[in-house]
PDB file of N, CA and C in Angstrom:
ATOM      1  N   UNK A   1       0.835  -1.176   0.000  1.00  0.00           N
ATOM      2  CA  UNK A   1       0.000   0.000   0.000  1.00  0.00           C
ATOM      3  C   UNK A   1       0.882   1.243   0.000  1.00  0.00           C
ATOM      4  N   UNK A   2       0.352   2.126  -0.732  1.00  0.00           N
ATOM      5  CA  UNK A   2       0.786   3.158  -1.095  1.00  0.00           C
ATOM      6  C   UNK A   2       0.933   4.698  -0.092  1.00  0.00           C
ATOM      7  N   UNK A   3       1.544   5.515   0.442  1.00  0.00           N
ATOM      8  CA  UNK A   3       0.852   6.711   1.254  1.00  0.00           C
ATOM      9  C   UNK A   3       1.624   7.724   0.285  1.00  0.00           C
ATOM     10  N   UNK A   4       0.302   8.993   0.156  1.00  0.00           N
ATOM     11  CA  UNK A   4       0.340   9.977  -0.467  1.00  0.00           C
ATOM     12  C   UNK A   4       0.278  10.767   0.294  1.00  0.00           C
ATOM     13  N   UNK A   5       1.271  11.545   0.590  1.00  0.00           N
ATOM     14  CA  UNK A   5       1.260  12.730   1.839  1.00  0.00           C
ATOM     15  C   UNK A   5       1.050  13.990   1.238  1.00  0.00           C
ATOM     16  N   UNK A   6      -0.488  14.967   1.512  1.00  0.00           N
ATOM     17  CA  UNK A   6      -0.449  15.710   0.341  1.00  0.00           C
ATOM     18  C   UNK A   6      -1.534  16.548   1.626  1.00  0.00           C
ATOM     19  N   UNK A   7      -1.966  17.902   0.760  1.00  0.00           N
ATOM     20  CA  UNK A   7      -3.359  19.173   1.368  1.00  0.00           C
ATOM     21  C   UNK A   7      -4.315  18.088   0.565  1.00  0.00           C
ATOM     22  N   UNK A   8      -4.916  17.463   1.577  1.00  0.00           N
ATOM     23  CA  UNK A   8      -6.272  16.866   1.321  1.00  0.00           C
ATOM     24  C   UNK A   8      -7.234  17.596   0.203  1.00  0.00           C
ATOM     25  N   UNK A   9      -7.568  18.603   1.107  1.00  0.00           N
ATOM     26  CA  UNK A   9      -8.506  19.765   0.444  1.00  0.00           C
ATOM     27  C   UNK A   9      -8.562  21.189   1.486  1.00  0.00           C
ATOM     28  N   UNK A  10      -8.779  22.291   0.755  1.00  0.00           N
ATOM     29  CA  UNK A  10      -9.361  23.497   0.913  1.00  0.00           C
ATOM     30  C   UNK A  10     -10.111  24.334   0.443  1.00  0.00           C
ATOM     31  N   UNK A  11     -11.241  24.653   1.069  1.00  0.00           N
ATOM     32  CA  UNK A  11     -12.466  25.503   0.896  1.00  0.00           C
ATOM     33  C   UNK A  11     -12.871  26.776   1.342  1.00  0.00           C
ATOM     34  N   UNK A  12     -12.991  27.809   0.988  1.00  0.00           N
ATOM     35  CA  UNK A  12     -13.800  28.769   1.764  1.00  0.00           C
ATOM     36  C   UNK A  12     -15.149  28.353   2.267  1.00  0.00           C
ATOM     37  N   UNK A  13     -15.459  28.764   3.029  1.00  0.00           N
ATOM     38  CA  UNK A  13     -16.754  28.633   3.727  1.00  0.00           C
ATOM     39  C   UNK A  13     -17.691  29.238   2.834  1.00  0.00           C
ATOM     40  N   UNK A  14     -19.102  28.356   2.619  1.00  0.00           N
ATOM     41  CA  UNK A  14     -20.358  29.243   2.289  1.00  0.00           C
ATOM     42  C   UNK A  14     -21.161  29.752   3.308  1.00  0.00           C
ATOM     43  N   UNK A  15     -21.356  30.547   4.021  1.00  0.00           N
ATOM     44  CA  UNK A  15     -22.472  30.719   5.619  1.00  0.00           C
ATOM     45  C   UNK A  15     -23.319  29.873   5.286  1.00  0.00           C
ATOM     46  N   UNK A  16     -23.339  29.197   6.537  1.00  0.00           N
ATOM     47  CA  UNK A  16     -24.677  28.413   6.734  1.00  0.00           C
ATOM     48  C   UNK A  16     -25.001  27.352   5.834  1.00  0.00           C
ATOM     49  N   UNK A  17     -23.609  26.630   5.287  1.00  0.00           N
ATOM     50  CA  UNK A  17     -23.730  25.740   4.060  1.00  0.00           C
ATOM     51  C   UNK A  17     -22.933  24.851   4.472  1.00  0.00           C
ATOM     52  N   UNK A  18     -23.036  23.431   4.493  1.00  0.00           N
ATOM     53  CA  UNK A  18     -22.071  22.102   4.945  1.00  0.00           C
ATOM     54  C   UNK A  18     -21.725  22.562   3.092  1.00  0.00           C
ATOM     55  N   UNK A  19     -19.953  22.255   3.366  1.00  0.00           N
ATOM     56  CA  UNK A  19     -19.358  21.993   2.349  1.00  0.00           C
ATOM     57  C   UNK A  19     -18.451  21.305   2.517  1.00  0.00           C
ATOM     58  N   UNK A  20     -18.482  20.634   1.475  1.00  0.00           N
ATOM     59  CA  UNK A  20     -17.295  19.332   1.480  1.00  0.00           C
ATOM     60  C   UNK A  20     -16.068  19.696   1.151  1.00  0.00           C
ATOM     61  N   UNK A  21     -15.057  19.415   1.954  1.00  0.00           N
ATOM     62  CA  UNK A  21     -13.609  20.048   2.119  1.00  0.00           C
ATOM     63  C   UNK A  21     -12.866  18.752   1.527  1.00  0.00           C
ATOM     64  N   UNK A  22     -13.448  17.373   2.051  1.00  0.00           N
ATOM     65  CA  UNK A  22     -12.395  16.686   1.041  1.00  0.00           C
ATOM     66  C   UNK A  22     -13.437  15.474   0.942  1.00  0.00           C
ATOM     67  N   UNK A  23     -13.337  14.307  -0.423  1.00  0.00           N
ATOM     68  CA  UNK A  23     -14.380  13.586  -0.192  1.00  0.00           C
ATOM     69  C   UNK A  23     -13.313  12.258  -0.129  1.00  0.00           C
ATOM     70  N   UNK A  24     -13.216  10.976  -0.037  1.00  0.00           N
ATOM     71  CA  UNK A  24     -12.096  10.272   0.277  1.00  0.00           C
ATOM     72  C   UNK A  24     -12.038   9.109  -0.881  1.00  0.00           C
ATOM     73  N   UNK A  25     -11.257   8.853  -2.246  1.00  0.00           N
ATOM     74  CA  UNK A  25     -11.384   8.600  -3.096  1.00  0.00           C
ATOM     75  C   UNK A  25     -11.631   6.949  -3.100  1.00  0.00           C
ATOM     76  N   UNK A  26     -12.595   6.539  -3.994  1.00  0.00           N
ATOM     77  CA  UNK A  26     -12.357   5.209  -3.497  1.00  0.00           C
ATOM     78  C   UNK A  26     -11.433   4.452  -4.152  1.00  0.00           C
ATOM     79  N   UNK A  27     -11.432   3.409  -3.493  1.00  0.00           N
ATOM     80  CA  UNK A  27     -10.287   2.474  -3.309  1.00  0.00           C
ATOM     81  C   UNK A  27      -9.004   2.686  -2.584  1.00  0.00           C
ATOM     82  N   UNK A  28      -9.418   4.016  -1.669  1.00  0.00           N
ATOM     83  CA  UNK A  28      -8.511   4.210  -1.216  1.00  0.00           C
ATOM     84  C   UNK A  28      -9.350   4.881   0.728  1.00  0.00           C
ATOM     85  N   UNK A  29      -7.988   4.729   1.540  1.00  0.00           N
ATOM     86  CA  UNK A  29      -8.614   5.183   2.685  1.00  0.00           C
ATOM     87  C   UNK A  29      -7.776   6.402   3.077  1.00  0.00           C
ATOM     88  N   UNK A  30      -7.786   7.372   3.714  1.00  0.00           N
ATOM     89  CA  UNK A  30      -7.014   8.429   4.533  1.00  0.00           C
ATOM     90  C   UNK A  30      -7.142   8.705   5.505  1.00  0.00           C
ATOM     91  N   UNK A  31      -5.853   9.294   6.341  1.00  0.00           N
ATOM     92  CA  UNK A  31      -5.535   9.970   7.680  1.00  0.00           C
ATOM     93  C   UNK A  31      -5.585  11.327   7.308  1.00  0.00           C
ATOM     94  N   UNK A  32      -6.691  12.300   8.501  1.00  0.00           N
ATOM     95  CA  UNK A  32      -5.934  13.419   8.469  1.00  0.00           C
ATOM     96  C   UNK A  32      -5.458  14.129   9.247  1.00  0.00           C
ATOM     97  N   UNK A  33      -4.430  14.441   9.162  1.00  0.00           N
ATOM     98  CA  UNK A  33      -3.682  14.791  10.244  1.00  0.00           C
ATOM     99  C   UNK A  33      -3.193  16.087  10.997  1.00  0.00           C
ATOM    100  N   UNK A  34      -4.655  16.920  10.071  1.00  0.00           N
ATOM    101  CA  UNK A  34      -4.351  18.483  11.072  1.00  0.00           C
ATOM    102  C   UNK A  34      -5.644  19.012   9.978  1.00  0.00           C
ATOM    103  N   UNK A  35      -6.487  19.992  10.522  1.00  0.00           N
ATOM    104  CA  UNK A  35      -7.184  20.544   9.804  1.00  0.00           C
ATOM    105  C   UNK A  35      -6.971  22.058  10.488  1.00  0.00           C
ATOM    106  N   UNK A  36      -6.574  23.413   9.472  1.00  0.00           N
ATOM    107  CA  UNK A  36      -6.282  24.520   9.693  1.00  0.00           C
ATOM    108  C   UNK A  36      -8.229  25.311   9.102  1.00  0.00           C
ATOM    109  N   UNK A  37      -8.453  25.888  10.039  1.00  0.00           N
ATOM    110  CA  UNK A  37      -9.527  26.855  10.165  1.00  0.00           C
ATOM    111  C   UNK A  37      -9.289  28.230  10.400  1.00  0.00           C
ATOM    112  N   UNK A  38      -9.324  29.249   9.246  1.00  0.00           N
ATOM    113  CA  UNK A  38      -8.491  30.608   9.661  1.00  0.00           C
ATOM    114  C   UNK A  38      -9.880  31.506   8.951  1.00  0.00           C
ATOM    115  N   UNK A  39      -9.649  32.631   9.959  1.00  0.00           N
ATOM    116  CA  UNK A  39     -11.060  33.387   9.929  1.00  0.00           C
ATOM    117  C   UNK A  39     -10.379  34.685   9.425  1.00  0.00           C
ATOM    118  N   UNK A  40     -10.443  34.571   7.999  1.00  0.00           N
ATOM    119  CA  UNK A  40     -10.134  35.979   7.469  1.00  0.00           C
ATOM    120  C   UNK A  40     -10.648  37.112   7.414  1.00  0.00           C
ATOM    121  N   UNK A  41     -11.726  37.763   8.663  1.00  0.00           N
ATOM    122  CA  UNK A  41     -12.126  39.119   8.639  1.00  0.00           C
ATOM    123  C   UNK A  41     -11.457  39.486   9.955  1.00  0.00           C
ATOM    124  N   UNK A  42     -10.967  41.273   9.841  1.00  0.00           N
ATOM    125  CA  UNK A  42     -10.489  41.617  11.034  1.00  0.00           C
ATOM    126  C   UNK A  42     -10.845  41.925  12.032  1.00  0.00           C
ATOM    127  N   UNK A  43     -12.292  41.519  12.320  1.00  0.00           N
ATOM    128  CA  UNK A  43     -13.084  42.002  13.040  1.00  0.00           C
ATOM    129  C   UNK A  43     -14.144  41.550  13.870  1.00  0.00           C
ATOM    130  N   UNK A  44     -14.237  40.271  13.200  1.00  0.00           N
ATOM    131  CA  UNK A  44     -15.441  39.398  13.386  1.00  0.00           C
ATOM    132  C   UNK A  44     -15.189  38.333  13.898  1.00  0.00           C
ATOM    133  N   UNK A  45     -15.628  37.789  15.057  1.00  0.00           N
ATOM    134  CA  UNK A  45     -15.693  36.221  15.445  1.00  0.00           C
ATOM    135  C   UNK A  45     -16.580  35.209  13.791  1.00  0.00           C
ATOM    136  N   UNK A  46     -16.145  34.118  13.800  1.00  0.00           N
ATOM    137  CA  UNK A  46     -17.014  33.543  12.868  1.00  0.00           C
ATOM    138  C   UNK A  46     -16.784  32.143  13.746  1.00  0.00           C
ATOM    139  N   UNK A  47     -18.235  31.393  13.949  1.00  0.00           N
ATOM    140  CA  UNK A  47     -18.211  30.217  14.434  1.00  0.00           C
ATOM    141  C   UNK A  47     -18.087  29.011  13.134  1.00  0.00           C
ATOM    142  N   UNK A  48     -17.509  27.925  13.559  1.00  0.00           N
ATOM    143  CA  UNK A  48     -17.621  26.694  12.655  1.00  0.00           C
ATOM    144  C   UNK A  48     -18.062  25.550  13.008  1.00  0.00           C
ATOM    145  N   UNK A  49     -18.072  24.385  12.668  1.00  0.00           N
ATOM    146  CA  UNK A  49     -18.399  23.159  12.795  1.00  0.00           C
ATOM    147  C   UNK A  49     -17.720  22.038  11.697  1.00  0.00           C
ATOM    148  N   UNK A  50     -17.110  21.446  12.024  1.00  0.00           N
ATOM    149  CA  UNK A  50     -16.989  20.224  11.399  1.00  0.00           C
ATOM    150  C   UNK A  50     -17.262  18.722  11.237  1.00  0.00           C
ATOM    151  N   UNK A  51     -17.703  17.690  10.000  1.00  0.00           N
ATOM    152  CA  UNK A  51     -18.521  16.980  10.415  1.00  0.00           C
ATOM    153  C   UNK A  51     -17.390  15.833   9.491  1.00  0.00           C
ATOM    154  N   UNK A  52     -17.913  14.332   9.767  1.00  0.00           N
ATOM    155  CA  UNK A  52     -17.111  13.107   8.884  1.00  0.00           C
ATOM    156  C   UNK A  52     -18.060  12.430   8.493  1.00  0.00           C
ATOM    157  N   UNK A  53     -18.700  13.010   7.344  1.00  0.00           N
ATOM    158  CA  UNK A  53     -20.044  11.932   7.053  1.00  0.00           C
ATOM    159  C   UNK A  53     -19.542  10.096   6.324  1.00  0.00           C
ATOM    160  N   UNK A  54     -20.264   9.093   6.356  1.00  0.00           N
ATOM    161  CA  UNK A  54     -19.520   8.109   6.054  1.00  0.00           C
ATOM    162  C   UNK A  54     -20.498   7.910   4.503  1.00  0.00           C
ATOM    163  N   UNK A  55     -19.619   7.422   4.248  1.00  0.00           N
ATOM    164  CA  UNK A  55     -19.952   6.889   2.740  1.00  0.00           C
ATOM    165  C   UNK A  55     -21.394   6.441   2.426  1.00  0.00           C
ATOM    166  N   UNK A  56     -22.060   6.827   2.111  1.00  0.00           N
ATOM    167  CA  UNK A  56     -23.778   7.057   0.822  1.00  0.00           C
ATOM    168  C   UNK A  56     -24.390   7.247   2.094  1.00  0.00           C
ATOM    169  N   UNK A  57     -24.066   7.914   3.503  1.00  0.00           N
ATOM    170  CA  UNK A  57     -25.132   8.380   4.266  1.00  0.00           C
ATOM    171  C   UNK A  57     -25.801   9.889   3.879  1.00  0.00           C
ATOM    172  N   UNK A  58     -27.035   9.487   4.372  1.00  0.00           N
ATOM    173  CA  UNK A  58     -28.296  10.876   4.071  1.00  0.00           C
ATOM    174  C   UNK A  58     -28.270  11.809   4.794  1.00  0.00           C
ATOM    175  N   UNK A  59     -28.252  12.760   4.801  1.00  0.00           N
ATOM    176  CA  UNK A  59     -27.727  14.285   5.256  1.00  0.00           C
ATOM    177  C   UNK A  59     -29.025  14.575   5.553  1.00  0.00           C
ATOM    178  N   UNK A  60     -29.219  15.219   6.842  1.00  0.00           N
ATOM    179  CA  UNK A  60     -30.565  15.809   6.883  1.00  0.00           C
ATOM    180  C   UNK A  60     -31.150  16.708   8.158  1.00  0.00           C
ATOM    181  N   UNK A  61     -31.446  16.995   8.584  1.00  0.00           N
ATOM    182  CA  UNK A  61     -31.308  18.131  10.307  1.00  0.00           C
ATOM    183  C   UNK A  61     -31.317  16.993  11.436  1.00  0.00           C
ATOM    184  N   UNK A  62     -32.055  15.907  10.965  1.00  0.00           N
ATOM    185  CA  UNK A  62     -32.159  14.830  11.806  1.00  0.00           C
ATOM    186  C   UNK A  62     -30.488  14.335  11.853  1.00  0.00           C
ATOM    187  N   UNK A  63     -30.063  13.643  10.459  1.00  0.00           N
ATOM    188  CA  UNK A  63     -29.344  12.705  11.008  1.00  0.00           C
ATOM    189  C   UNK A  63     -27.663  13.255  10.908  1.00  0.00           C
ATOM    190  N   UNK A  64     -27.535  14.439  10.473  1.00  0.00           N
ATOM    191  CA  UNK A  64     -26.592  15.347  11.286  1.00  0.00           C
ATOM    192  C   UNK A  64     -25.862  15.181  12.052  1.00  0.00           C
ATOM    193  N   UNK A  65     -26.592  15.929  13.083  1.00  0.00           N
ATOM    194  CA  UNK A  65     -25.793  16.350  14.354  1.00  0.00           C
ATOM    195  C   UNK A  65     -24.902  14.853  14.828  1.00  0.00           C
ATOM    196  N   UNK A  66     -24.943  13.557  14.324  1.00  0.00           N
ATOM    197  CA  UNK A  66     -23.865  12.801  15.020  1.00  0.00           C
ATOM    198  C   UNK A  66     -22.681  12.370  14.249  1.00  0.00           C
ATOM    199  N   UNK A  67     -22.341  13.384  13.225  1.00  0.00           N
ATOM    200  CA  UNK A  67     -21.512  13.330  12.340  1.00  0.00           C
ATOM    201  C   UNK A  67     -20.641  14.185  12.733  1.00  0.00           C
ATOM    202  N   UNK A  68     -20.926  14.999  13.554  1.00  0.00           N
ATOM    203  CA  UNK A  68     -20.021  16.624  14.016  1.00  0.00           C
ATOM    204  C   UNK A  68     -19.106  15.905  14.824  1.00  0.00           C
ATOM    205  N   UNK A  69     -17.551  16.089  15.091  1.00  0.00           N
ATOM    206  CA  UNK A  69     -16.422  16.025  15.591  1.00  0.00           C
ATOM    207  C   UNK A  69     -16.091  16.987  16.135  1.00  0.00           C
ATOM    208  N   UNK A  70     -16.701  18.512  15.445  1.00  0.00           N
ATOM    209  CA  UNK A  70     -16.609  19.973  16.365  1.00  0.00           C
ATOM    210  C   UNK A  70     -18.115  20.577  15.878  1.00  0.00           C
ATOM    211  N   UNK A  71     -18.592  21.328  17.104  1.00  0.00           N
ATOM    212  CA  UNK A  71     -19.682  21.905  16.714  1.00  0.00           C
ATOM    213  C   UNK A  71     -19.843  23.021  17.694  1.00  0.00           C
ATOM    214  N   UNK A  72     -20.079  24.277  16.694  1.00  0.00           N
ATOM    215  CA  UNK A  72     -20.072  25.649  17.186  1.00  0.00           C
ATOM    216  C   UNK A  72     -18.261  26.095  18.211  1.00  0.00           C
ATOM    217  N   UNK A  73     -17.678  25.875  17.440  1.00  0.00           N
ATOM    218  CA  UNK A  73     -16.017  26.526  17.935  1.00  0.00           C
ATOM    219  C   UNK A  73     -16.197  27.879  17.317  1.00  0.00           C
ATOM    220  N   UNK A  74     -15.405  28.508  17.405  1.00  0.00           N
ATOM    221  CA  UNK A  74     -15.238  30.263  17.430  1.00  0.00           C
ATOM    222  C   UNK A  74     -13.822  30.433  17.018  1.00  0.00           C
ATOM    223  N   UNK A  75     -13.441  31.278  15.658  1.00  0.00           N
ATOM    224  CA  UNK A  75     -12.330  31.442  15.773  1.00  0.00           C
ATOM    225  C   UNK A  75     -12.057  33.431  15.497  1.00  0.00           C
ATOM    226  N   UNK A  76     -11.139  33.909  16.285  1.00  0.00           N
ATOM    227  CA  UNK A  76     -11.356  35.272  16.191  1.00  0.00           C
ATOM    228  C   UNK A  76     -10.819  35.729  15.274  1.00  0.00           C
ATOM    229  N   UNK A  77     -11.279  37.352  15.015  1.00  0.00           N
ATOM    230  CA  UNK A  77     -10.760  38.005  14.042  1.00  0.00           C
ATOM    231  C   UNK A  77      -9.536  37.657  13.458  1.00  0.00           C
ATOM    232  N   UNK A  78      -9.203  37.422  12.418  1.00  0.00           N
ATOM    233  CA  UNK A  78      -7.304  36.991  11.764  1.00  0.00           C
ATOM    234  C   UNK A  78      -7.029  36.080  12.350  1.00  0.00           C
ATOM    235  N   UNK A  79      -7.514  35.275  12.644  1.00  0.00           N
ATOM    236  CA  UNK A  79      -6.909  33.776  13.795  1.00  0.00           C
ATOM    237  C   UNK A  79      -6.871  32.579  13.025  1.00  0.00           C
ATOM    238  N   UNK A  80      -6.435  31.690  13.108  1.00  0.00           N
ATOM    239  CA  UNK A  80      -6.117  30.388  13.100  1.00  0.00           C
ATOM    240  C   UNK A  80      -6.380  29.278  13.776  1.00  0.00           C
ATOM    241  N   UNK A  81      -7.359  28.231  14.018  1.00  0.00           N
ATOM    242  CA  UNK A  81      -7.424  27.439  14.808  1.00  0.00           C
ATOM    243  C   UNK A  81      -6.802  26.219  14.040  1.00  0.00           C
ATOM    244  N   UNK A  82      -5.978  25.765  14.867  1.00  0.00           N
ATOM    245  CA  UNK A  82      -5.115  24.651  13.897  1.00  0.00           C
ATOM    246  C   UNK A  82      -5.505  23.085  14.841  1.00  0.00           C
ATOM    247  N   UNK A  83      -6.467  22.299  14.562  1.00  0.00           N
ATOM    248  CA  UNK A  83      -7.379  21.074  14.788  1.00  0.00           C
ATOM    249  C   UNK A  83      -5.781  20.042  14.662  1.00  0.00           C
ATOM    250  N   UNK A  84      -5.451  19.361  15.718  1.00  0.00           N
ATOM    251  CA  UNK A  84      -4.255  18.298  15.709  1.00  0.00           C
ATOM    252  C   UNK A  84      -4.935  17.061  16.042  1.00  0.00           C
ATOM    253  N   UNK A  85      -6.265  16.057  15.756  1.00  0.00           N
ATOM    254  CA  UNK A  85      -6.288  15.009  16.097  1.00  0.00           C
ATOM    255  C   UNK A  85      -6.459  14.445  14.629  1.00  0.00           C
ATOM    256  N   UNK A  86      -5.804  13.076  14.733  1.00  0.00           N
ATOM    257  CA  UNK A  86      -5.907  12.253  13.761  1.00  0.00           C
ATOM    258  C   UNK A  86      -7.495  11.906  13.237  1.00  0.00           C
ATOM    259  N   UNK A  87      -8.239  11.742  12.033  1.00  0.00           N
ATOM    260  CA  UNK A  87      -9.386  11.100  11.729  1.00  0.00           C
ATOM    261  C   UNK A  87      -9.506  10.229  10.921  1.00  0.00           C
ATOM    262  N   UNK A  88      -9.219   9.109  10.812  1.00  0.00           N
ATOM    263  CA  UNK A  88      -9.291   7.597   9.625  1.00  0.00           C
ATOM    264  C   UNK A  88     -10.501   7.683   9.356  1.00  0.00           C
ATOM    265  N   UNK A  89     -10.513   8.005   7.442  1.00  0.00           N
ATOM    266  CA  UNK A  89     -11.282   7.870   6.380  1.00  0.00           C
ATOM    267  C   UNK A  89     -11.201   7.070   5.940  1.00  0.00           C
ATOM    268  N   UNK A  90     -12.656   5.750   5.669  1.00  0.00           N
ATOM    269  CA  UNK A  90     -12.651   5.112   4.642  1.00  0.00           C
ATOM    270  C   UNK A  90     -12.823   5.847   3.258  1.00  0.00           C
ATOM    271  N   UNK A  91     -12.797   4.880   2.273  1.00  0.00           N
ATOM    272  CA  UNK A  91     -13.569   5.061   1.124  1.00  0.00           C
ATOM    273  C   UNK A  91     -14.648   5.627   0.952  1.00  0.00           C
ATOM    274  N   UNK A  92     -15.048   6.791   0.427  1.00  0.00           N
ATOM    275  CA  UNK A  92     -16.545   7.290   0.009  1.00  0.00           C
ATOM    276  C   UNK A  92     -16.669   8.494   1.028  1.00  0.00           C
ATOM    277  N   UNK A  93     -15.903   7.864   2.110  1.00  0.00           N
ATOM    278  CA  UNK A  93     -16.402   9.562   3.510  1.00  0.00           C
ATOM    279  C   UNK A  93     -16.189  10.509   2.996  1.00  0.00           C
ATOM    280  N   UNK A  94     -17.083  11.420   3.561  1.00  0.00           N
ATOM    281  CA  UNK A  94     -16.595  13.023   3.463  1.00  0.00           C
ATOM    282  C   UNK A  94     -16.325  13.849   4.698  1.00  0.00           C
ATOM    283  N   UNK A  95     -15.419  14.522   4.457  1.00  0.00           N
ATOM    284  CA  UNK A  95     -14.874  15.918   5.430  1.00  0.00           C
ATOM    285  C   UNK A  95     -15.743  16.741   5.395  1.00  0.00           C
ATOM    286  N   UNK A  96     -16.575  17.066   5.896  1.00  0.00           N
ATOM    287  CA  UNK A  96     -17.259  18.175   5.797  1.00  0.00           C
ATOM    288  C   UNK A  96     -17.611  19.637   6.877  1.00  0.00           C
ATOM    289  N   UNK A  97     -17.175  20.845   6.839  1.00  0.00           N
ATOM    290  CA  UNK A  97     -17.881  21.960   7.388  1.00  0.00           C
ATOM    291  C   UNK A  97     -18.274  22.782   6.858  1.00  0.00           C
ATOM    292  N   UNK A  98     -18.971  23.196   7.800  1.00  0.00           N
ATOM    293  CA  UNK A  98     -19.747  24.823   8.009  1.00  0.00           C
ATOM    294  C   UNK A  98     -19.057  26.079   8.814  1.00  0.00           C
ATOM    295  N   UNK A  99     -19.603  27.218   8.561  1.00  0.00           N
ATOM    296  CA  UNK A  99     -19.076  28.588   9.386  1.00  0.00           C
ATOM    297  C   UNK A  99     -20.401  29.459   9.476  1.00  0.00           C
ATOM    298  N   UNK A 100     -20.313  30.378  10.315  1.00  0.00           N
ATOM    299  CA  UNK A 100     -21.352  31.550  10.422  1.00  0.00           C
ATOM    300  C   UNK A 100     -21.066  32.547   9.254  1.00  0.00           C
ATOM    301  N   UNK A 101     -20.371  32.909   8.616  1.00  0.00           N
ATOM    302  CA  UNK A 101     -19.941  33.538   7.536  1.00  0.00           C
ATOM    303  C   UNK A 101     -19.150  33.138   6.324  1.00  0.00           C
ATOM    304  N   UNK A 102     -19.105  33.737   4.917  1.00  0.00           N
ATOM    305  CA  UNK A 102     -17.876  33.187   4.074  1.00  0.00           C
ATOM    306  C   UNK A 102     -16.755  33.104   4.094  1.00  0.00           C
ATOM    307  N   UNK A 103     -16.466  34.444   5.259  1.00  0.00           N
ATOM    308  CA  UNK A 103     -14.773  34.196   5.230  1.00  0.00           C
ATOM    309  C   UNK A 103     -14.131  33.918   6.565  1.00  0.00           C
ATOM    310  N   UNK A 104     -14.238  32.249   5.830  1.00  0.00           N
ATOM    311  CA  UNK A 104     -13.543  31.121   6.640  1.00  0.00           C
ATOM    312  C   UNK A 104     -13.104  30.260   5.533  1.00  0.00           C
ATOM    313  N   UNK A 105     -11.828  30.453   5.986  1.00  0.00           N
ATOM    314  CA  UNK A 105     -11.122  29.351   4.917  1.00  0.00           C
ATOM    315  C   UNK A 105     -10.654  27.871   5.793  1.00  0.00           C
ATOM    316  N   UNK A 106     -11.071  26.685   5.360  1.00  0.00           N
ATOM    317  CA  UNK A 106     -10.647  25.427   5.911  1.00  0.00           C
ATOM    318  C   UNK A 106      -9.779  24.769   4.949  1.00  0.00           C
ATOM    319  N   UNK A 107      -8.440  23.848   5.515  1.00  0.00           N
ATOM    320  CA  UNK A 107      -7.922  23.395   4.553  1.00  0.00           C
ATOM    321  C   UNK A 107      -7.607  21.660   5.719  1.00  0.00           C
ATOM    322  N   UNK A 108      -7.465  20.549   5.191  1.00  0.00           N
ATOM    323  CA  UNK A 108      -7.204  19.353   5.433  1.00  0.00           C
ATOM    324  C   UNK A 108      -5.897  19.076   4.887  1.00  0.00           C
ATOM    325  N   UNK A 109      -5.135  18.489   6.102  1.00  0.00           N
ATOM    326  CA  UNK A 109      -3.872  17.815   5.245  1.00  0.00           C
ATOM    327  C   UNK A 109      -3.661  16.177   6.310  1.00  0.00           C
ATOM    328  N   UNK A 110      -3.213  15.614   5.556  1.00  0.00           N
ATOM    329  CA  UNK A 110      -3.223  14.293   5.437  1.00  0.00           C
ATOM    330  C   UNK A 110      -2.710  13.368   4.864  1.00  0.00           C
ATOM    331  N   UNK A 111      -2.914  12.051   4.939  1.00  0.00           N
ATOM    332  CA  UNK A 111      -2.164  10.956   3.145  1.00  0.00           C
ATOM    333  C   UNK A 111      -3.303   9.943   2.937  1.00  0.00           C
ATOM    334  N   UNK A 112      -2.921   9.675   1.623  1.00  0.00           N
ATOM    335  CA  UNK A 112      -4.165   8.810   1.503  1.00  0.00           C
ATOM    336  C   UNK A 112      -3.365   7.237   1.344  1.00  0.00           C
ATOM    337  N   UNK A 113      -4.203   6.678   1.412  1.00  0.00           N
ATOM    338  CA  UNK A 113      -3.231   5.206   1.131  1.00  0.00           C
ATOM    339  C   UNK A 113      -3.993   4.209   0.302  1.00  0.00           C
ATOM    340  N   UNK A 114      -3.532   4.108  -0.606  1.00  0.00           N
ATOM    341  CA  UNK A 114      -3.791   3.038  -1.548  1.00  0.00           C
ATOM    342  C   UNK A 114      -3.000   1.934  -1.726  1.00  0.00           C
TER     343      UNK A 114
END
């Protein structure tokens, strides 16, 4: 098996929109091993959430909330919250967050292993 040590993915935030930051390719599984959350206004708190949905599950207000790994964190004006726990992705999962505003940039880094 193979490891690809690489930026998973990065997204700006849509407010109030789950977006998928990385989806996990199949035939293959990944670690990730730091997710950076940086709140690019100078002024503004912006809250986030991050979620690990698993492969062909249904998204919905219901079945949600037990996908979240962080929910409602705060990062301040020009800040950086830099996330250090490991998360093992199968095949098909997705990375996914949200923010209270657009400018929040999330990025995933990790390897994948095939």
């Amino acid at each position: 098996m193979a490891n690809a040590y690489k930026i998973l993915g990065q997204v700006t935030a849509t407010a109030n929109t789950l977006a998928n930051v990385y989806v996990v390719p199949a035939s293959t599984a990944a670690v990730v091993n730091s997710i950076h959350v940086t709140n690019l206004t100078p002024s503004t708190n912006i809250s986030y959430s991050v979620a690990v949905v698993p492969s062909g599950a249904a998204i919905s207000a219901t079945t949600l909330p037990q996908y979240f790994v962080i929910r409602g964190a705060v990062v301040p004006p020009g800040d950086t919250a830099q996330l250090d726990f490991p998360l093992t992705l199968p095949a098909g999962a997705v990375l996914a967050a949200n923010a209270s505003s657009a400018s929040l940039s999330i990025s995933a880094f990790g390897a994948e292993i095939s």
